[in-house]
C-alpha atoms as a PDB file:
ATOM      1  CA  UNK A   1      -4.972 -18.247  -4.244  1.00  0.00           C
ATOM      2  CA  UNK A   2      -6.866 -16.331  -6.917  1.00  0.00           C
ATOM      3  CA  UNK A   3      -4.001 -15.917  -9.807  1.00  0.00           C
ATOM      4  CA  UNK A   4      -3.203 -19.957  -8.585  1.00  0.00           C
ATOM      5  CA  UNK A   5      -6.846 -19.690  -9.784  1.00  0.00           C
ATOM      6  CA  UNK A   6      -7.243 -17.359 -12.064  1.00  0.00           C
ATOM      7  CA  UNK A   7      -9.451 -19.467 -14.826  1.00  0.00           C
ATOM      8  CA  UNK A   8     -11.607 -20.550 -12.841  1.00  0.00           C
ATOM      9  CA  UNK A   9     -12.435 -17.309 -11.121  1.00  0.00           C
ATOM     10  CA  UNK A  10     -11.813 -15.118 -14.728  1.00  0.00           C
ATOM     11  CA  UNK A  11      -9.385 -12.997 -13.336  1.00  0.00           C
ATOM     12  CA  UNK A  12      -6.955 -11.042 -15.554  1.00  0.00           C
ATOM     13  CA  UNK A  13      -3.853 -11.623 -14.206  1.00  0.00           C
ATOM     14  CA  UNK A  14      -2.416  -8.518 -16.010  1.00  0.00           C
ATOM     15  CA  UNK A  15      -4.811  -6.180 -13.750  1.00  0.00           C
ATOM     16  CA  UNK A  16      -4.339  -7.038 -10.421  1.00  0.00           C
ATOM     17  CA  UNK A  17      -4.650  -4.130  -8.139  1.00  0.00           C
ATOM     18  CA  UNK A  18      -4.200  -3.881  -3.760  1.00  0.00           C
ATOM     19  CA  UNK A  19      -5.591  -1.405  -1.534  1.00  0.00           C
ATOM     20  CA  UNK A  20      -7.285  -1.068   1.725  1.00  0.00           C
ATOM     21  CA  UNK A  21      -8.676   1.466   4.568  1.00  0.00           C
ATOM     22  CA  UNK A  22      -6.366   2.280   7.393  1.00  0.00           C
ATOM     23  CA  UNK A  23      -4.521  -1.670   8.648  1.00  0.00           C
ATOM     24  CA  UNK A  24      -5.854  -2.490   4.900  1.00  0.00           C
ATOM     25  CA  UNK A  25      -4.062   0.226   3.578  1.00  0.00           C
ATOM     26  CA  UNK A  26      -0.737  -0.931   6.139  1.00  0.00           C
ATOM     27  CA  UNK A  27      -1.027  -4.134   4.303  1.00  0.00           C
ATOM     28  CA  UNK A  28      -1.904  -3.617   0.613  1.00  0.00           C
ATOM     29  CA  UNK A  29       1.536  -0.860   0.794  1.00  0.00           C
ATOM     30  CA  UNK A  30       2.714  -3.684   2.313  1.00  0.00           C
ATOM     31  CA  UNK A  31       2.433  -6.233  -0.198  1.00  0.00           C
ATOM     32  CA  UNK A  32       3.157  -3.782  -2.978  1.00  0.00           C
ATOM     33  CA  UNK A  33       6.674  -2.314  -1.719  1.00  0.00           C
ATOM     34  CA  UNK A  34       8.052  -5.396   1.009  1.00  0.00           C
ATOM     35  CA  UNK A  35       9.930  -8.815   0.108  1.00  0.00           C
ATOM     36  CA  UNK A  36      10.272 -11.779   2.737  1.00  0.00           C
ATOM     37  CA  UNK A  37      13.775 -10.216   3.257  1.00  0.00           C
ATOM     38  CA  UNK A  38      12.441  -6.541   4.342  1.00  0.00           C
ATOM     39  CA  UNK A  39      10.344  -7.788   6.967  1.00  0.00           C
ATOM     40  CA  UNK A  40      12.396 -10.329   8.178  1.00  0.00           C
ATOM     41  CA  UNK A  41      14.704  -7.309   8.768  1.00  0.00           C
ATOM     42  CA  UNK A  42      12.275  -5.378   9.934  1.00  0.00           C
ATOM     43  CA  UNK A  43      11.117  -7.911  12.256  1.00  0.00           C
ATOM     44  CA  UNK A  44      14.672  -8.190  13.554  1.00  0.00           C
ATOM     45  CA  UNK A  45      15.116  -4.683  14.460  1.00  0.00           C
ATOM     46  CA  UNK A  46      11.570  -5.324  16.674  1.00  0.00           C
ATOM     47  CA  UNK A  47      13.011  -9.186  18.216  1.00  0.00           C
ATOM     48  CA  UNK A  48       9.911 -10.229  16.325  1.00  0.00           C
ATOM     49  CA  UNK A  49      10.028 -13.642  14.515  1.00  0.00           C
ATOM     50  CA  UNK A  50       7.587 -12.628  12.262  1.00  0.00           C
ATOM     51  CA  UNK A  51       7.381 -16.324  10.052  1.00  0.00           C
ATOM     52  CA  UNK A  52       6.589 -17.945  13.599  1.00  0.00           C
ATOM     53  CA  UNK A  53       3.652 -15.470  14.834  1.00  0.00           C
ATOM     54  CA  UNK A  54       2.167 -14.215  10.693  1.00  0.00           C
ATOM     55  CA  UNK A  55       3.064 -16.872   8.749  1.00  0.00           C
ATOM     56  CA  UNK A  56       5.624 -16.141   5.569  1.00  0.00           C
ATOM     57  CA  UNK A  57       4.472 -13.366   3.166  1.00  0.00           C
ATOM     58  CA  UNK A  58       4.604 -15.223  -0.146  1.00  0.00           C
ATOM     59  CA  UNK A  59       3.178 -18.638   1.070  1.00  0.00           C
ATOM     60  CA  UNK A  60       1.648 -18.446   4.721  1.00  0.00           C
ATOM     61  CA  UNK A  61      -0.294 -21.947   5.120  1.00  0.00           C
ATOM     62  CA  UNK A  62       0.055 -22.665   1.478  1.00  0.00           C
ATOM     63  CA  UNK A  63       2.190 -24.241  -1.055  1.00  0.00           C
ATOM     64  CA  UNK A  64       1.352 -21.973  -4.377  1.00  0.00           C
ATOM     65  CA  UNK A  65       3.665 -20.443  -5.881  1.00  0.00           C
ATOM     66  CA  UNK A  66       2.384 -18.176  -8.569  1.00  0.00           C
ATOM     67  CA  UNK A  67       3.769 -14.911  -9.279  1.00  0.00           C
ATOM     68  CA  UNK A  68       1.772 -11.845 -10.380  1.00  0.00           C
ATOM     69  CA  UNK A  69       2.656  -8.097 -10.889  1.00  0.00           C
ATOM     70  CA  UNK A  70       0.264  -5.734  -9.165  1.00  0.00           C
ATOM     71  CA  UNK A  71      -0.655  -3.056 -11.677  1.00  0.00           C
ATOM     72  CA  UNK A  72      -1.243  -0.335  -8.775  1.00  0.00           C
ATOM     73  CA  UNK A  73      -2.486   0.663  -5.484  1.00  0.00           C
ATOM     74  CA  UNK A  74      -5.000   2.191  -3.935  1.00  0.00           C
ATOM     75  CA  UNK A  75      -4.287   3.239  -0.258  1.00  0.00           C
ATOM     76  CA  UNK A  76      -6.233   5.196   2.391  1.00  0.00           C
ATOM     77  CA  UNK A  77      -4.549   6.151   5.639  1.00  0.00           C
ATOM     78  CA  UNK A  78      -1.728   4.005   5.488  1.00  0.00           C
ATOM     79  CA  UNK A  79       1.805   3.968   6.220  1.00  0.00           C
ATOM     80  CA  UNK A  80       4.786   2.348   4.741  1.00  0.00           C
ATOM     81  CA  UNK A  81       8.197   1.999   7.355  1.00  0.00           C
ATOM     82  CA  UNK A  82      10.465   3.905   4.851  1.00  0.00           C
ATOM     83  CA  UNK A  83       9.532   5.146   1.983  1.00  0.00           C
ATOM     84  CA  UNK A  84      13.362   3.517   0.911  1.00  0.00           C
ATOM     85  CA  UNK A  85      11.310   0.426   0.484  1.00  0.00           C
ATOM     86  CA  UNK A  86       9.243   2.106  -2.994  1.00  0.00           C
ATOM     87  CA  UNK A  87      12.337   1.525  -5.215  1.00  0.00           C
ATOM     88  CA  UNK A  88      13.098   2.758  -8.714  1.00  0.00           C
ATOM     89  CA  UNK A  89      11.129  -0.143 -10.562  1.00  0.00           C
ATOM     90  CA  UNK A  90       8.175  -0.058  -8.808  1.00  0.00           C
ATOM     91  CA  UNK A  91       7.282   3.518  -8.901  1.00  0.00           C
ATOM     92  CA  UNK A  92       8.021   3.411 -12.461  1.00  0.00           C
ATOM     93  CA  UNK A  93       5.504   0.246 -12.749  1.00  0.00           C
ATOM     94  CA  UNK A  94       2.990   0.773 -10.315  1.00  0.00           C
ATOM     95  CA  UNK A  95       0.864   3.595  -9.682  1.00  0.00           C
ATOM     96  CA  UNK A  96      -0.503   4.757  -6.659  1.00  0.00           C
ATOM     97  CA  UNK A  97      -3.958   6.463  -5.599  1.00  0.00           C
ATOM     98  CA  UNK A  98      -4.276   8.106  -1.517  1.00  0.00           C
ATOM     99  CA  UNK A  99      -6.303   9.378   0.647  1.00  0.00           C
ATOM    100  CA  UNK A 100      -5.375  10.748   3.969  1.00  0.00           C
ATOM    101  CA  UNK A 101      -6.805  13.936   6.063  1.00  0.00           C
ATOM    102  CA  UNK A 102      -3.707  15.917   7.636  1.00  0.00           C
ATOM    103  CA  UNK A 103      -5.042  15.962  11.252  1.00  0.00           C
ATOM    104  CA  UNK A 104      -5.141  11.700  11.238  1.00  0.00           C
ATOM    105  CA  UNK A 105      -4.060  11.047  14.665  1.00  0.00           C
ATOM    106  CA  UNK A 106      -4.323   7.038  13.961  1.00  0.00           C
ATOM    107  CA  UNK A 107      -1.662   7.187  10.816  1.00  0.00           C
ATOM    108  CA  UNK A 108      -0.587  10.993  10.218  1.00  0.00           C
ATOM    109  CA  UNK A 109      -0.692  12.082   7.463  1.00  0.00           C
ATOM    110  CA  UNK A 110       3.200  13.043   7.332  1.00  0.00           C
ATOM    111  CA  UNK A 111       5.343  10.882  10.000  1.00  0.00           C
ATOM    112  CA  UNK A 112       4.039   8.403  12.550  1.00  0.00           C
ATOM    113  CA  UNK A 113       6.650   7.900  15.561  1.00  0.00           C
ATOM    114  CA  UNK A 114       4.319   7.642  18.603  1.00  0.00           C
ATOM    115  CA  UNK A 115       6.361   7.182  22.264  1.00  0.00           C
ATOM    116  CA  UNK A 116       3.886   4.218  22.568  1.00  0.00           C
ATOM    117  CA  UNK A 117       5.716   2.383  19.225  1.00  0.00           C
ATOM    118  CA  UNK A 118       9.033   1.288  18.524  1.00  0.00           C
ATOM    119  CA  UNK A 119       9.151   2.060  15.208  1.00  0.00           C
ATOM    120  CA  UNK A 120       8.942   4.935  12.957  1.00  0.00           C
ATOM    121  CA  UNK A 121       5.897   5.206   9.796  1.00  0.00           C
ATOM    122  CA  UNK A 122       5.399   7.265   6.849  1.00  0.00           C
ATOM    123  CA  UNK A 123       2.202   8.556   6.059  1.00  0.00           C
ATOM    124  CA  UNK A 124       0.649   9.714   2.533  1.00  0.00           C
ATOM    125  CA  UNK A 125       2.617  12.868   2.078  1.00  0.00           C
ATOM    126  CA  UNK A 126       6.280  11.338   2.128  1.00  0.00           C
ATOM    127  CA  UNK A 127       4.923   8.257  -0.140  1.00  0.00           C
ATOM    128  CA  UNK A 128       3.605  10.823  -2.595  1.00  0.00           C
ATOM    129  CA  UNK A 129       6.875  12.474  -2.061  1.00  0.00           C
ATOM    130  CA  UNK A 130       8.725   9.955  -3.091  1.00  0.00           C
ATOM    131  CA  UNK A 131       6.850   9.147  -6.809  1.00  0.00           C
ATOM    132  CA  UNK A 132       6.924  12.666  -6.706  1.00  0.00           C
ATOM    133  CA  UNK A 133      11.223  12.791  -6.818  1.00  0.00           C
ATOM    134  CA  UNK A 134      11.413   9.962  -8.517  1.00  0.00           C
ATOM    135  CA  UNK A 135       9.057  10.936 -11.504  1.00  0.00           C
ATOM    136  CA  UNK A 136       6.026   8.170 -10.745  1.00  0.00           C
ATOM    137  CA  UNK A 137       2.335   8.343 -11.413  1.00  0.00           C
ATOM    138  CA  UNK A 138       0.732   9.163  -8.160  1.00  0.00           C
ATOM    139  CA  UNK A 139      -2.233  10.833  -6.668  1.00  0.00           C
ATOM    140  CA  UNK A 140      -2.769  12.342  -3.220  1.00  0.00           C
ATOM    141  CA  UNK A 141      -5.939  13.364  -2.154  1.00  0.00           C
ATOM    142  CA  UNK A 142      -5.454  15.162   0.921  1.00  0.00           C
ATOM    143  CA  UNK A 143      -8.188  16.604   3.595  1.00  0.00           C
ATOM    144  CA  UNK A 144      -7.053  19.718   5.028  1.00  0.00           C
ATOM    145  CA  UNK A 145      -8.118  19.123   9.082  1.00  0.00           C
ATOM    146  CA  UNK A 146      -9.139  16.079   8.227  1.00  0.00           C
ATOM    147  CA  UNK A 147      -8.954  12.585  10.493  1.00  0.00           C
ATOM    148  CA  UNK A 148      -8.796   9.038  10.290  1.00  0.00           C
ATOM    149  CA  UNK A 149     -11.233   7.915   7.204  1.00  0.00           C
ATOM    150  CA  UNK A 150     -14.674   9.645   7.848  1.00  0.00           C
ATOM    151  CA  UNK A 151     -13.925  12.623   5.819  1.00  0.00           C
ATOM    152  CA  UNK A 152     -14.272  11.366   2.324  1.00  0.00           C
ATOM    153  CA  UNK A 153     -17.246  10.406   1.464  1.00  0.00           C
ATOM    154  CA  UNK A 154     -17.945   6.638  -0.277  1.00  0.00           C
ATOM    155  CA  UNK A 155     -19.136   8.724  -3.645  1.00  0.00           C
ATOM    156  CA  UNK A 156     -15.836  10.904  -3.512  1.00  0.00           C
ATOM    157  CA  UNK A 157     -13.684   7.339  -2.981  1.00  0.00           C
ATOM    158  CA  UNK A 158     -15.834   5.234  -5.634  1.00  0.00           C
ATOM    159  CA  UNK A 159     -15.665   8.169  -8.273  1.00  0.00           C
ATOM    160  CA  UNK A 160     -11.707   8.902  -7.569  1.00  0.00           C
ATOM    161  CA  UNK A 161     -10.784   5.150  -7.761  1.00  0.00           C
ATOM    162  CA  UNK A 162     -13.109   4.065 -10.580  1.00  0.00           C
ATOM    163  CA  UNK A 163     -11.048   7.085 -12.383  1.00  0.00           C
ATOM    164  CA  UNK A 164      -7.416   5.759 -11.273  1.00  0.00           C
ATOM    165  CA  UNK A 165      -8.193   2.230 -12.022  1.00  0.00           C
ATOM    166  CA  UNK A 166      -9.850   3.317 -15.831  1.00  0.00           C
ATOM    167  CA  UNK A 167      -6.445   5.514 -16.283  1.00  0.00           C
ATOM    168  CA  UNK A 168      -4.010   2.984 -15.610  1.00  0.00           C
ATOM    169  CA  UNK A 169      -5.839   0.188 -17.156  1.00  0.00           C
ATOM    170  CA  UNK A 170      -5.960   2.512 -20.316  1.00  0.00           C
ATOM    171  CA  UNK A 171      -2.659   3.266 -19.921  1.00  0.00           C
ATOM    172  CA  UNK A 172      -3.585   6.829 -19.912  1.00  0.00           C
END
């Protein structure tokens, strides 16, 4: 909807960033690293029909179909399902910014395969891992004993990302 809008909004559609808290942070890694056909394979390996119950990724209840480039993303305390799904390209193209304390028992901070789930999630640690192997611009801010989101404070986030977004809108 906004780069469909983009004028009329005055939105730089070369500086489009995602990120989110916790499910925000599920989503906006998400969005970055997942086509259509990941989830729908995803979904299969759960029997979910995921078009039917969340809509399609690129056009749920809409017809637009604009394509943009995120520039980076910002996540705090969420997981991706593999950290396969960060390819080459992306890593190279999009940098990343985290946030996760290492005692998060909502979205560890390492690997998130609760008895209660049927699936398996990687937290902060293996995503920076990965940009990390495969030479991409990343940084993980990590709370030592920390939990789910209440140990950073909103100055520590605001300073941190203000920073990340300058740098990669410098190209710096």
């Amino acid at each position: 909807y906004f780069v469909h809008n983009a004028t009329t909004f005055g939105i730089d559609t070369n500086a489009i960033f995602i990120g989110g808290r916790s499910a925000g942070g599920d989503i906006s890694l998400a969005t970055a690293y997942l086509n259509e056909k990941d989830l729908n394979d995803l979904a299969k390996t759960y029997n979910v029909n995921y078009v039917e119950e969340l809509g399609r990724l690129d056009s749920s209840t809409n017809s637009f179909t604009d394509r943009y480039k995120l520039r980076g993303v910002i996540n705090m305390w969420g997981p991706v399902p593999d950290t396969s799904y960060i390819d080459l390209e992306e890593i190279k193209s999009m940098p990343i910014i985290m946030f996760h304390g290492t005692d998060d028992s909502a979205v560890p901070y390492k690997l998130f395969c609760p008895p209660e789930y049927p699936y398996t999630r990687y937290g902060s640690y293996y995503i920076a891992e990965r940009y990390r192997l495969l030479g991409g611009c990343y940084e993980l801010n990590t709370k030592i004993g920390g939990g789910h989101g209440e140990d950073f404070s909103d100055e520590f986030l605001a300073d941190k990302i203000s920073l990340f977004l300058k740098n990669v809108l410098c190209d710096s």
